[in-house]
PDB file of N, CA and C in Angstrom:
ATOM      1  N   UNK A   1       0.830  -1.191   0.000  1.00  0.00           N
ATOM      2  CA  UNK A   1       0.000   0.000   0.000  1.00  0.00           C
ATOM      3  C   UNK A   1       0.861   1.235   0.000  1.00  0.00           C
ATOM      4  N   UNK A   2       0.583   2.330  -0.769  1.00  0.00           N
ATOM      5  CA  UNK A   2       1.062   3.601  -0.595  1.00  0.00           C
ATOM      6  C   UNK A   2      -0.047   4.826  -0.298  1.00  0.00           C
ATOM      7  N   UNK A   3       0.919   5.531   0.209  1.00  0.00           N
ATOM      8  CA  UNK A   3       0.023   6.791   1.115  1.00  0.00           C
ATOM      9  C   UNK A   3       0.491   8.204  -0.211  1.00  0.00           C
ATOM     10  N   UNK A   4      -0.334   8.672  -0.249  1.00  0.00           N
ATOM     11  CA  UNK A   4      -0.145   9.609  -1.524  1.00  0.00           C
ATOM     12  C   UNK A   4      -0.533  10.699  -1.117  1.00  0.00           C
ATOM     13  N   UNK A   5      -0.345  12.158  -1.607  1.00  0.00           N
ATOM     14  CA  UNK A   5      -0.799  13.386  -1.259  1.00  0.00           C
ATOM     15  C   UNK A   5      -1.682  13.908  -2.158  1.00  0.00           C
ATOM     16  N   UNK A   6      -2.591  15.410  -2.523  1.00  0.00           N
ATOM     17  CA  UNK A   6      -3.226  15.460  -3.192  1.00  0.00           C
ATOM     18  C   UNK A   6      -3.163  14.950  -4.317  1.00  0.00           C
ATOM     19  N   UNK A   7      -3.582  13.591  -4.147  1.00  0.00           N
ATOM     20  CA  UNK A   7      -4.274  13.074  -5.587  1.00  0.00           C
ATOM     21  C   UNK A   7      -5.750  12.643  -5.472  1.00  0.00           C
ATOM     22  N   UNK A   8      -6.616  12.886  -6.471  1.00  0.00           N
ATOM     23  CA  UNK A   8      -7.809  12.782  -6.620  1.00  0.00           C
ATOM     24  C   UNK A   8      -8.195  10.877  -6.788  1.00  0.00           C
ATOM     25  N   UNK A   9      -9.777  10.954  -6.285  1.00  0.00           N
ATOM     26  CA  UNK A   9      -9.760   9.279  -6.253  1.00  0.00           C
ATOM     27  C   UNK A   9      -9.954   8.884  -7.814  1.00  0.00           C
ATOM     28  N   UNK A  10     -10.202  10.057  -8.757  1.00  0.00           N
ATOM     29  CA  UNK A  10     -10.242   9.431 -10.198  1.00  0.00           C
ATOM     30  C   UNK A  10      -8.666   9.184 -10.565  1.00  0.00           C
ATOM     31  N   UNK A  11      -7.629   9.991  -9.907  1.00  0.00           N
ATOM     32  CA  UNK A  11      -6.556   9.792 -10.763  1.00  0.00           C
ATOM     33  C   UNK A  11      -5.636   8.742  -9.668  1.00  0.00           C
ATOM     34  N   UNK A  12      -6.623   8.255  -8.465  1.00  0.00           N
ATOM     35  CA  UNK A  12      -5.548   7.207  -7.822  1.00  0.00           C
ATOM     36  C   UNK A  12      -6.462   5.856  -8.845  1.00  0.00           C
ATOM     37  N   UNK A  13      -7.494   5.420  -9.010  1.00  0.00           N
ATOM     38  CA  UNK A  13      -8.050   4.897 -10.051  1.00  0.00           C
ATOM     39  C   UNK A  13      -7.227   4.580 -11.303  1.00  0.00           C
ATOM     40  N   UNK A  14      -6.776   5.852 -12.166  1.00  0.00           N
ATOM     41  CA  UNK A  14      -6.185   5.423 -13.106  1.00  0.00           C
ATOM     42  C   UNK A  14      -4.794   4.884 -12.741  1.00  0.00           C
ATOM     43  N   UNK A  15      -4.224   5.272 -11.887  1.00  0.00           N
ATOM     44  CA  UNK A  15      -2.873   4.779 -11.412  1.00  0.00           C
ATOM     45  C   UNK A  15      -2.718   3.370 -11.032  1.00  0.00           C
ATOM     46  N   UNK A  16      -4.083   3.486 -10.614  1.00  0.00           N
ATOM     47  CA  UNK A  16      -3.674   1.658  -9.757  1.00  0.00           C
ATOM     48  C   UNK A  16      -4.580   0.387 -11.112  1.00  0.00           C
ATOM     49  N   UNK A  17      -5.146   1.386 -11.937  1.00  0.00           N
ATOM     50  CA  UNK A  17      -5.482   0.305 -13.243  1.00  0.00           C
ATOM     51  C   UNK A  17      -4.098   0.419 -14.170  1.00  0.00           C
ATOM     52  N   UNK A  18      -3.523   1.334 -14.330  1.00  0.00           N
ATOM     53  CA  UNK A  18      -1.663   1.230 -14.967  1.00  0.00           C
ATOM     54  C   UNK A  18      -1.297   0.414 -14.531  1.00  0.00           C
ATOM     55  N   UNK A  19      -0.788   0.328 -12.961  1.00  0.00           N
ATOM     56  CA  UNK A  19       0.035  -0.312 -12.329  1.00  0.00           C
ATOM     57  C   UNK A  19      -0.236  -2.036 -12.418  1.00  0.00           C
ATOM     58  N   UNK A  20      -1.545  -2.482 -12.157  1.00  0.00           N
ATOM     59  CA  UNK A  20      -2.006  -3.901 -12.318  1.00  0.00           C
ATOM     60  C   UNK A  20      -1.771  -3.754 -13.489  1.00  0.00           C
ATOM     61  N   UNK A  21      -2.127  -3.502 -14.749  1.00  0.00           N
ATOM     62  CA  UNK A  21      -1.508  -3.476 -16.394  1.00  0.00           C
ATOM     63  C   UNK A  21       0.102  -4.038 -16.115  1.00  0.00           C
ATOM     64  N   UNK A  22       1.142  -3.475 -15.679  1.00  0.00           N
ATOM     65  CA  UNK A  22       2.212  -3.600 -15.927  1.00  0.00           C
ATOM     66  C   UNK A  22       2.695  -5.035 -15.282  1.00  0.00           C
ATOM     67  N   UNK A  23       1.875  -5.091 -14.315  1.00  0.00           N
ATOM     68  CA  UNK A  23       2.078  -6.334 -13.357  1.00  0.00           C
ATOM     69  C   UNK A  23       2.005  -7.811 -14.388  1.00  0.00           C
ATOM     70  N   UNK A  24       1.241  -7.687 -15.413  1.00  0.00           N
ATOM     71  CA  UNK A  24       0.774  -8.661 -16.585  1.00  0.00           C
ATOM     72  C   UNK A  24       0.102  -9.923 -15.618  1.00  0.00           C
ATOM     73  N   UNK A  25       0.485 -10.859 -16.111  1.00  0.00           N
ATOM     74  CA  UNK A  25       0.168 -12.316 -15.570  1.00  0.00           C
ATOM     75  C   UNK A  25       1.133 -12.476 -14.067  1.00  0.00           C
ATOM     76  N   UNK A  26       1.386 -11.812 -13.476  1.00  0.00           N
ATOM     77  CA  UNK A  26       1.734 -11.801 -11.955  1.00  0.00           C
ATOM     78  C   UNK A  26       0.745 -11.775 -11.234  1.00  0.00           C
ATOM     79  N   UNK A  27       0.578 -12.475  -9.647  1.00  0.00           N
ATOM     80  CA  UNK A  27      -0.304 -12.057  -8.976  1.00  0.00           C
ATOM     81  C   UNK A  27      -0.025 -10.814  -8.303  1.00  0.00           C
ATOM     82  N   UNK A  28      -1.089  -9.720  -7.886  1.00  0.00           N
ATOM     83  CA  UNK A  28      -0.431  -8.712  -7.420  1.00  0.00           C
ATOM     84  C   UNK A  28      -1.766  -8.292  -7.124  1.00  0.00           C
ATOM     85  N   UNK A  29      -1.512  -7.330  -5.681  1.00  0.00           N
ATOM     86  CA  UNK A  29      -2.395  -5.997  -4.798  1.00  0.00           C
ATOM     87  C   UNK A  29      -2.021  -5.215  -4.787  1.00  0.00           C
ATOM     88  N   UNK A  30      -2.822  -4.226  -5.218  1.00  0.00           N
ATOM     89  CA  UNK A  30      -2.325  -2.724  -5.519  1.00  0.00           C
ATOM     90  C   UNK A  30      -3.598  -1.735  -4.609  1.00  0.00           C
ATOM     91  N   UNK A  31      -2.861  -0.949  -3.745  1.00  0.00           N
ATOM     92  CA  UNK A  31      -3.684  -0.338  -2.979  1.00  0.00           C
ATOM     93  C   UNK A  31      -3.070   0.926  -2.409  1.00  0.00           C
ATOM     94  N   UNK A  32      -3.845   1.942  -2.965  1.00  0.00           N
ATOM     95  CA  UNK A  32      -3.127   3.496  -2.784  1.00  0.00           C
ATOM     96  C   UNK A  32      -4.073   4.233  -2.177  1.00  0.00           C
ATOM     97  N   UNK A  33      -3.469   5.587  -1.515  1.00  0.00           N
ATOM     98  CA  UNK A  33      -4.448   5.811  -0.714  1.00  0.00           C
ATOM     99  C   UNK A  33      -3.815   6.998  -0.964  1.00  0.00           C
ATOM    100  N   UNK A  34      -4.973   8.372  -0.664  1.00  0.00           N
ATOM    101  CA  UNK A  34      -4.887   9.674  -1.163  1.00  0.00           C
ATOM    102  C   UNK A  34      -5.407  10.291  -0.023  1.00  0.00           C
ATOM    103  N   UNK A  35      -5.099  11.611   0.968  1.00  0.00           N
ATOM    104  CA  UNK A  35      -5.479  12.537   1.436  1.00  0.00           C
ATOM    105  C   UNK A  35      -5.207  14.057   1.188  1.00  0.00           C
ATOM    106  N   UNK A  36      -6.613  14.360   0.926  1.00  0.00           N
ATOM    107  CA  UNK A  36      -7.276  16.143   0.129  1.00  0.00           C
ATOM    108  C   UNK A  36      -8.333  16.417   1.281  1.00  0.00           C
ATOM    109  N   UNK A  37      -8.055  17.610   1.762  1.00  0.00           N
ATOM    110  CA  UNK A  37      -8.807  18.588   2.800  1.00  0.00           C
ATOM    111  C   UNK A  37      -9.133  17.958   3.413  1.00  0.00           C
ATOM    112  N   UNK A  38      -8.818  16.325   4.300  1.00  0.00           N
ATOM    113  CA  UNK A  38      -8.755  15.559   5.310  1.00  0.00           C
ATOM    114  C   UNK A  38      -9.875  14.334   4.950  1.00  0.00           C
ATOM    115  N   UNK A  39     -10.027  14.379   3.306  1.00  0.00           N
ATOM    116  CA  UNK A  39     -11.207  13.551   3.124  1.00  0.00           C
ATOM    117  C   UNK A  39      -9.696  12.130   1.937  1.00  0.00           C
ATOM    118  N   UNK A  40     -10.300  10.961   2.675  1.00  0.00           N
ATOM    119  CA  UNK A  40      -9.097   9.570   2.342  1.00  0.00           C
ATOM    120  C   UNK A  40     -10.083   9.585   1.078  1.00  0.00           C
ATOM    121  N   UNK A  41      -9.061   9.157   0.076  1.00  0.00           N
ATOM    122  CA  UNK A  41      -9.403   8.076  -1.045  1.00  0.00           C
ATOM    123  C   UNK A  41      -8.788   6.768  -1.129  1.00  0.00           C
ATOM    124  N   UNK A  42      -9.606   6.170  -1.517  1.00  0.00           N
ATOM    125  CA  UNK A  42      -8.321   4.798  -1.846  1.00  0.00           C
ATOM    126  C   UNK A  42      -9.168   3.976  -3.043  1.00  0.00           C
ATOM    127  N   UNK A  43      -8.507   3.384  -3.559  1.00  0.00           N
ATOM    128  CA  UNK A  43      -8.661   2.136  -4.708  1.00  0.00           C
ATOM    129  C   UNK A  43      -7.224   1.159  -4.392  1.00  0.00           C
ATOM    130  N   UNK A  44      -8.204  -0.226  -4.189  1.00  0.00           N
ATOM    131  CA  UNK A  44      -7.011  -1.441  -4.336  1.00  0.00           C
ATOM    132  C   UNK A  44      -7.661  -2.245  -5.311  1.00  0.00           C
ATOM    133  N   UNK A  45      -6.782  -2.362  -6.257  1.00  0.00           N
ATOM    134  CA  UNK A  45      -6.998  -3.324  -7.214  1.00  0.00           C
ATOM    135  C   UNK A  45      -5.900  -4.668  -7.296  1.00  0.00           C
ATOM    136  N   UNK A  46      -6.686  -5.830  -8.033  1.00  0.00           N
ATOM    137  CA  UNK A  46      -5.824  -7.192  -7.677  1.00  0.00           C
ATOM    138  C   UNK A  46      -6.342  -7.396  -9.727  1.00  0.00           C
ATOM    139  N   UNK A  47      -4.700  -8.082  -9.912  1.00  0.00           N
ATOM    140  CA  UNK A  47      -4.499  -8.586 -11.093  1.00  0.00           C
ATOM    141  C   UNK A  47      -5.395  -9.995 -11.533  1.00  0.00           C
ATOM    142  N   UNK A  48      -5.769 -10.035 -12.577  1.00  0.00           N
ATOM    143  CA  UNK A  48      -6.086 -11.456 -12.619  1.00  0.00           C
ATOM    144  C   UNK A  48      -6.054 -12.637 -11.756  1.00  0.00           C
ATOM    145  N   UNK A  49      -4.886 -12.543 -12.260  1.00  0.00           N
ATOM    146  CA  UNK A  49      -4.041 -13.620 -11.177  1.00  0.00           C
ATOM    147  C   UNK A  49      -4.237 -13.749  -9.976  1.00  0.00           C
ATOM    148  N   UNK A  50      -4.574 -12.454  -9.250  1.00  0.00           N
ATOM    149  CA  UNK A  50      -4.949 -12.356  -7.374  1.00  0.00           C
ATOM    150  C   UNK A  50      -6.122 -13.059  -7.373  1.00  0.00           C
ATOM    151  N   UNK A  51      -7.182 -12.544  -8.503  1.00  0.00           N
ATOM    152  CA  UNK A  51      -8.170 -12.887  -8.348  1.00  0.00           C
ATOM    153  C   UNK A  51      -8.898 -14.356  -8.492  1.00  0.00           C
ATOM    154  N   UNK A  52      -8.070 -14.855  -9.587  1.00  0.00           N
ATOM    155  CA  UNK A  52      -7.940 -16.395  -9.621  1.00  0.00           C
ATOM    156  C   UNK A  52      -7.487 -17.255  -8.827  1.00  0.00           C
ATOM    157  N   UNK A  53      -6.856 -16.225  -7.995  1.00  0.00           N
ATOM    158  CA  UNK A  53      -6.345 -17.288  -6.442  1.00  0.00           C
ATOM    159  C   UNK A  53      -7.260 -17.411  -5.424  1.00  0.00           C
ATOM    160  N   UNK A  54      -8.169 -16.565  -5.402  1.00  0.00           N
ATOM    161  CA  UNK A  54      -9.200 -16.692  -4.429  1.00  0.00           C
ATOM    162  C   UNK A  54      -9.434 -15.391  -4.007  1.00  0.00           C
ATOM    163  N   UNK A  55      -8.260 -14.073  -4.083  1.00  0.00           N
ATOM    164  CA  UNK A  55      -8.813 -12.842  -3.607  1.00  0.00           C
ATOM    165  C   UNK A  55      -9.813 -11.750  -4.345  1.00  0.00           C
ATOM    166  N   UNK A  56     -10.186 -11.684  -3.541  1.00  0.00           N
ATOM    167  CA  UNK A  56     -11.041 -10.160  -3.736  1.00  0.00           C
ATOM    168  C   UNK A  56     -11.116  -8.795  -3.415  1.00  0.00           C
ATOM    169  N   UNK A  57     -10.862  -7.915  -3.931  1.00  0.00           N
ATOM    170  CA  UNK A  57     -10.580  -6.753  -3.851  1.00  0.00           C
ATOM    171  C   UNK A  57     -12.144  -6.340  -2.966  1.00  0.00           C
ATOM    172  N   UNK A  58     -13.480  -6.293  -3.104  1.00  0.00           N
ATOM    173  CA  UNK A  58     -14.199  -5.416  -2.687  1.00  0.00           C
ATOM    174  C   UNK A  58     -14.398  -6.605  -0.750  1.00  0.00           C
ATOM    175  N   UNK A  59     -13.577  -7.236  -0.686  1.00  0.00           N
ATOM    176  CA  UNK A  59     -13.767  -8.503   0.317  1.00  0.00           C
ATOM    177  C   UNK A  59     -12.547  -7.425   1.154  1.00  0.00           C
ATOM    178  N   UNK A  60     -11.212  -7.370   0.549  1.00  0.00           N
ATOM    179  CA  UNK A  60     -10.515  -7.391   1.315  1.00  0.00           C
ATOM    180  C   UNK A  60     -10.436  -5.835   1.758  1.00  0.00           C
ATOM    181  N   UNK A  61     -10.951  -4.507   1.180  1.00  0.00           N
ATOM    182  CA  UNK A  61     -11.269  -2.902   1.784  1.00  0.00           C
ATOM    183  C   UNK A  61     -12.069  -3.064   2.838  1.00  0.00           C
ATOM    184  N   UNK A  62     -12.862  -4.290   3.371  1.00  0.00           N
ATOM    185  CA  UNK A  62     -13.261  -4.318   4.931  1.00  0.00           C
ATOM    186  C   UNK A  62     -12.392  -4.564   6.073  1.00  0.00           C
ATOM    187  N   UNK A  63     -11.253  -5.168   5.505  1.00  0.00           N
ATOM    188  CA  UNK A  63     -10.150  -5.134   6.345  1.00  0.00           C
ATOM    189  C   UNK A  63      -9.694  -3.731   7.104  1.00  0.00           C
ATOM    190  N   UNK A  64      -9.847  -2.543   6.064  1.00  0.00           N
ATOM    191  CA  UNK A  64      -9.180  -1.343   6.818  1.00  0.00           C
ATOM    192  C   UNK A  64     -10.176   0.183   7.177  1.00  0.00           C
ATOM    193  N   UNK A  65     -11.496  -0.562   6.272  1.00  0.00           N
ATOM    194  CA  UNK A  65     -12.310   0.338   6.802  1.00  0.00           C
ATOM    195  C   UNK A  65     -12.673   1.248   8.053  1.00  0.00           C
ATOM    196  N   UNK A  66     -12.380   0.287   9.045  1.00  0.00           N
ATOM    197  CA  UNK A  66     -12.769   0.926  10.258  1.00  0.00           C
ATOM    198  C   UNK A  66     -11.394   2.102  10.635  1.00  0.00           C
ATOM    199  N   UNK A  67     -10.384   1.462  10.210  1.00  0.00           N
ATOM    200  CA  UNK A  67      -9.244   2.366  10.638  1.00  0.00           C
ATOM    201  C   UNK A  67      -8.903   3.902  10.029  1.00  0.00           C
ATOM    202  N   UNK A  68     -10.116   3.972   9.208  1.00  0.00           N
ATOM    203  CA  UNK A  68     -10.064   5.582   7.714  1.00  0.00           C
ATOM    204  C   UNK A  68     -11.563   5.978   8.518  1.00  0.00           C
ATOM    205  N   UNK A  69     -12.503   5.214   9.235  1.00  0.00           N
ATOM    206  CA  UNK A  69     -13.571   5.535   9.313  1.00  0.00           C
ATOM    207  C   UNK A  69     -14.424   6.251   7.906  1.00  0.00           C
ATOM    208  N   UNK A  70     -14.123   5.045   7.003  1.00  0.00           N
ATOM    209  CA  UNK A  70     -14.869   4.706   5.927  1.00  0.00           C
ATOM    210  C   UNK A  70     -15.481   4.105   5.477  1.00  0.00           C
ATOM    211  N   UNK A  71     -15.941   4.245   4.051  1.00  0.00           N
ATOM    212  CA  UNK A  71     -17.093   3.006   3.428  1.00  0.00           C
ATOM    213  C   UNK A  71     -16.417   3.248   1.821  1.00  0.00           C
ATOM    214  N   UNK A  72     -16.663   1.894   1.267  1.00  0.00           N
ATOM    215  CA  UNK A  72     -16.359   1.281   0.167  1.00  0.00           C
ATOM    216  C   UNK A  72     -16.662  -0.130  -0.361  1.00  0.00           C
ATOM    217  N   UNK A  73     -16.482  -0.294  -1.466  1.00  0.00           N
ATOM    218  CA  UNK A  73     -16.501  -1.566  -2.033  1.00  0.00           C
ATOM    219  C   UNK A  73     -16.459  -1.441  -3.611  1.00  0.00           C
ATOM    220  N   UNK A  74     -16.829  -2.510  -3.683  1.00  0.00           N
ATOM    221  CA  UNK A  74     -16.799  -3.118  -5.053  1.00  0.00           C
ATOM    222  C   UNK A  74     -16.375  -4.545  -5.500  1.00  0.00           C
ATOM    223  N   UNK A  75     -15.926  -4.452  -6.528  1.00  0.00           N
ATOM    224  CA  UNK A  75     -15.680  -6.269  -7.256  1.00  0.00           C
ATOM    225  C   UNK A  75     -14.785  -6.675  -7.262  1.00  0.00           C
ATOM    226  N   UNK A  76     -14.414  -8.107  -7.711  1.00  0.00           N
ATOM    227  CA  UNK A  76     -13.173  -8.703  -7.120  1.00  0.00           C
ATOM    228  C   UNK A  76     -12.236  -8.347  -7.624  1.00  0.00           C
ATOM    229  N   UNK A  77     -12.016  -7.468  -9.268  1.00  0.00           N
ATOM    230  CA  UNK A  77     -10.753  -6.860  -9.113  1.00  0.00           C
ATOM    231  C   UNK A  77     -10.689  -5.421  -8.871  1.00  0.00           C
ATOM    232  N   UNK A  78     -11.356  -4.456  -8.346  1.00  0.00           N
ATOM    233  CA  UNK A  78     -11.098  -3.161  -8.209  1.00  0.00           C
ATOM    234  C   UNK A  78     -12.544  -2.529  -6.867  1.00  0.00           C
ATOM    235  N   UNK A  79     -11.952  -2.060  -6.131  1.00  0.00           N
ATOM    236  CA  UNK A  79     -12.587  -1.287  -5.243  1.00  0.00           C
ATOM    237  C   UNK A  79     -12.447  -0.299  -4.936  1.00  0.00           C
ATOM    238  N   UNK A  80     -13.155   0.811  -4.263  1.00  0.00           N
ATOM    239  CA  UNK A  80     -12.467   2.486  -4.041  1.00  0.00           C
ATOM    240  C   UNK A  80     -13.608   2.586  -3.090  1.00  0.00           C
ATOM    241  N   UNK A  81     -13.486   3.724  -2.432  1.00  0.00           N
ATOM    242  CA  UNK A  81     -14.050   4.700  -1.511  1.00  0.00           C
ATOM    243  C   UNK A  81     -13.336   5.635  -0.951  1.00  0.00           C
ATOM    244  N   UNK A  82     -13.797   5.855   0.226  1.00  0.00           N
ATOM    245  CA  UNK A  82     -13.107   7.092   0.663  1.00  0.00           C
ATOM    246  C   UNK A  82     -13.849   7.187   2.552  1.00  0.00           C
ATOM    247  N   UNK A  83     -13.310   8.155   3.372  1.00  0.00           N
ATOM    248  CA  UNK A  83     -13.180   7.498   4.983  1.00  0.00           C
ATOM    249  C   UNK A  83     -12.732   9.316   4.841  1.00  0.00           C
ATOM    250  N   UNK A  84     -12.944   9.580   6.649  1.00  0.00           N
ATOM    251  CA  UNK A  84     -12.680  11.037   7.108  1.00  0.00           C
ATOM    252  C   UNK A  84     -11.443  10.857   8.096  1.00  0.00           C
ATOM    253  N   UNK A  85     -10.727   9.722   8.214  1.00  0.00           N
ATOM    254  CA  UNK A  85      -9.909   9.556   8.870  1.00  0.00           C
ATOM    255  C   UNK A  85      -8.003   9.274   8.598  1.00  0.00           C
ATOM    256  N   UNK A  86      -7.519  10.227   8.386  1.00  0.00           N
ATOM    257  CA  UNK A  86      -6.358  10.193   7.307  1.00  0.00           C
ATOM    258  C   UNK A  86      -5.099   9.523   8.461  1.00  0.00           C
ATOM    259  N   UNK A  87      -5.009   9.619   9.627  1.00  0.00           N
ATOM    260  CA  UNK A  87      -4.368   9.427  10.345  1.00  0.00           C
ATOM    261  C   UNK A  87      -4.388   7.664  10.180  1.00  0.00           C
ATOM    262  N   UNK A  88      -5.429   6.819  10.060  1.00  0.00           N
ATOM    263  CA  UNK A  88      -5.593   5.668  10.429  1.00  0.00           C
ATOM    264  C   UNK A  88      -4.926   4.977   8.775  1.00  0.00           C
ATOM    265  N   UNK A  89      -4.550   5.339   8.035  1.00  0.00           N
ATOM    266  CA  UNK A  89      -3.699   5.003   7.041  1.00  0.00           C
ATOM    267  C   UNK A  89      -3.333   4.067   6.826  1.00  0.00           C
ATOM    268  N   UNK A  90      -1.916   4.295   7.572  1.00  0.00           N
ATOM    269  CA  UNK A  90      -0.225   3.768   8.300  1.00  0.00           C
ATOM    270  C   UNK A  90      -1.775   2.250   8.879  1.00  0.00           C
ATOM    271  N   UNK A  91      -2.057   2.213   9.998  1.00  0.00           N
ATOM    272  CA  UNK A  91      -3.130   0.825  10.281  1.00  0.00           C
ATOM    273  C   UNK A  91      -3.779   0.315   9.179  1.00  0.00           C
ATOM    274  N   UNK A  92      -4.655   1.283   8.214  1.00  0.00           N
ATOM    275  CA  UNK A  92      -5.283   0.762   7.415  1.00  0.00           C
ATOM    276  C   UNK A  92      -4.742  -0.426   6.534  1.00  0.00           C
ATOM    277  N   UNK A  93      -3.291   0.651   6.178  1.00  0.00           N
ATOM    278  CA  UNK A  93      -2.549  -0.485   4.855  1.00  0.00           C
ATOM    279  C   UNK A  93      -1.967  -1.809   5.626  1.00  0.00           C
ATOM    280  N   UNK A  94      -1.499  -1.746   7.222  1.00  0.00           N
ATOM    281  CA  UNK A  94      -0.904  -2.999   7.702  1.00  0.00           C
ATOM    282  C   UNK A  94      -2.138  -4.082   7.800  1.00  0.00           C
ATOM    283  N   UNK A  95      -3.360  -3.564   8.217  1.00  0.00           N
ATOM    284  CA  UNK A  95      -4.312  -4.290   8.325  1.00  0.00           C
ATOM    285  C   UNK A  95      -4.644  -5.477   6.799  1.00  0.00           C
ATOM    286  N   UNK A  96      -4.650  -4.411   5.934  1.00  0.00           N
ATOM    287  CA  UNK A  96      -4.869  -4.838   4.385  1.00  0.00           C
ATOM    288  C   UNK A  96      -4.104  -5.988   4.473  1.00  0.00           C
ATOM    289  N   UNK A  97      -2.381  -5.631   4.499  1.00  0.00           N
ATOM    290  CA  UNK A  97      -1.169  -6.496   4.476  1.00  0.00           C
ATOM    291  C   UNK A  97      -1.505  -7.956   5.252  1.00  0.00           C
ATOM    292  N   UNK A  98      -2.096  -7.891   6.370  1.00  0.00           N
ATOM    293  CA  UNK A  98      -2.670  -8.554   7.205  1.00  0.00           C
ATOM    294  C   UNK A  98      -3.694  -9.464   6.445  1.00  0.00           C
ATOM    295  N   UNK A  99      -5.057  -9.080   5.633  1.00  0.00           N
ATOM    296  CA  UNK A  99      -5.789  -9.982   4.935  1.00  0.00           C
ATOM    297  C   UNK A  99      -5.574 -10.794   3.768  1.00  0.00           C
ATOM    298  N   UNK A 100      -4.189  -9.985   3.725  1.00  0.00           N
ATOM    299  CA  UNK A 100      -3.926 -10.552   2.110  1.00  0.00           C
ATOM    300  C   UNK A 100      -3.490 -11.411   2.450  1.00  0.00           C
ATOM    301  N   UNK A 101      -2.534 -11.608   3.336  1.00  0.00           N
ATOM    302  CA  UNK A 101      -1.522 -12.587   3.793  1.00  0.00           C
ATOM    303  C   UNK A 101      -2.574 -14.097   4.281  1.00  0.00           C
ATOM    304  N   UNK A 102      -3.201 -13.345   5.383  1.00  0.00           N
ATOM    305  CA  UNK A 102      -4.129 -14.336   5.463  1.00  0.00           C
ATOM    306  C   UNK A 102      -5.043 -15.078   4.536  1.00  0.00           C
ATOM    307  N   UNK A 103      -5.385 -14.841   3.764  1.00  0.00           N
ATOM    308  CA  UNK A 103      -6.368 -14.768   2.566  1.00  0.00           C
ATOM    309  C   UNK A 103      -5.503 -16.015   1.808  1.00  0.00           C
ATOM    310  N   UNK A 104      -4.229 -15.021   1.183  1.00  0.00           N
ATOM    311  CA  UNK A 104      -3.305 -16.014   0.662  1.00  0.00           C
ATOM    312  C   UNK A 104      -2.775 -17.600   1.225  1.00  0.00           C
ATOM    313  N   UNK A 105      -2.743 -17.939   2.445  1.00  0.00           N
ATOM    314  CA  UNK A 105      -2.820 -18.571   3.330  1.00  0.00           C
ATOM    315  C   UNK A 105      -1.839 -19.594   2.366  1.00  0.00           C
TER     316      UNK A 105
END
């Protein structure tokens, strides 16, 4: 996960659909996170490949929700929302790190 500065949740979106692009046939989680006037964005997206392993992207943004004091979702390869809590970050992304791992098992 990366912590980003003013960037908008459309252009952390396009970044994290590039980034899975480049990844090709690798498995891979991609999850960025943006704070603007104290309001979080984030999108994590998972490659094919993540997703054929069993993960899910709109499964695994409940992992850090509570720590952004946010709401989100979506489908198994791409999710976004956004949370009023910019401080809970740094937790959010270890938490994530935390489901994936588990998940991946």
């Amino acid at each position: 996960g990366v912590e980003l500065a003013g960037v908008s949740g459309g252009d952390l979106r396009t970044l994290a659909t590039d980034l899975r692009g480049r990844l090709g046939g690798r498995e891979g989680v991609i999850s960025l996170f943006a704070v603007n006037d104290g309001v979080v964005s984030f999108v994590v997206a998972l490659t094919p490949a993540a997703v054929a392993s069993g993960l899910g992207a709109g499964n695994l943004v409940k992992s850090f929700l509570a720590q952004i004091d946010g709401r989100g979702g979506g489908k198994a390869e791409m999710a976004q929302g956004g949370g009023t809590n910019g401080d809970g970050i740094t937790a959010g992304i270890a938490a994530l790190r935390t489901a994936v791992n588990q998940a991946a098992g």
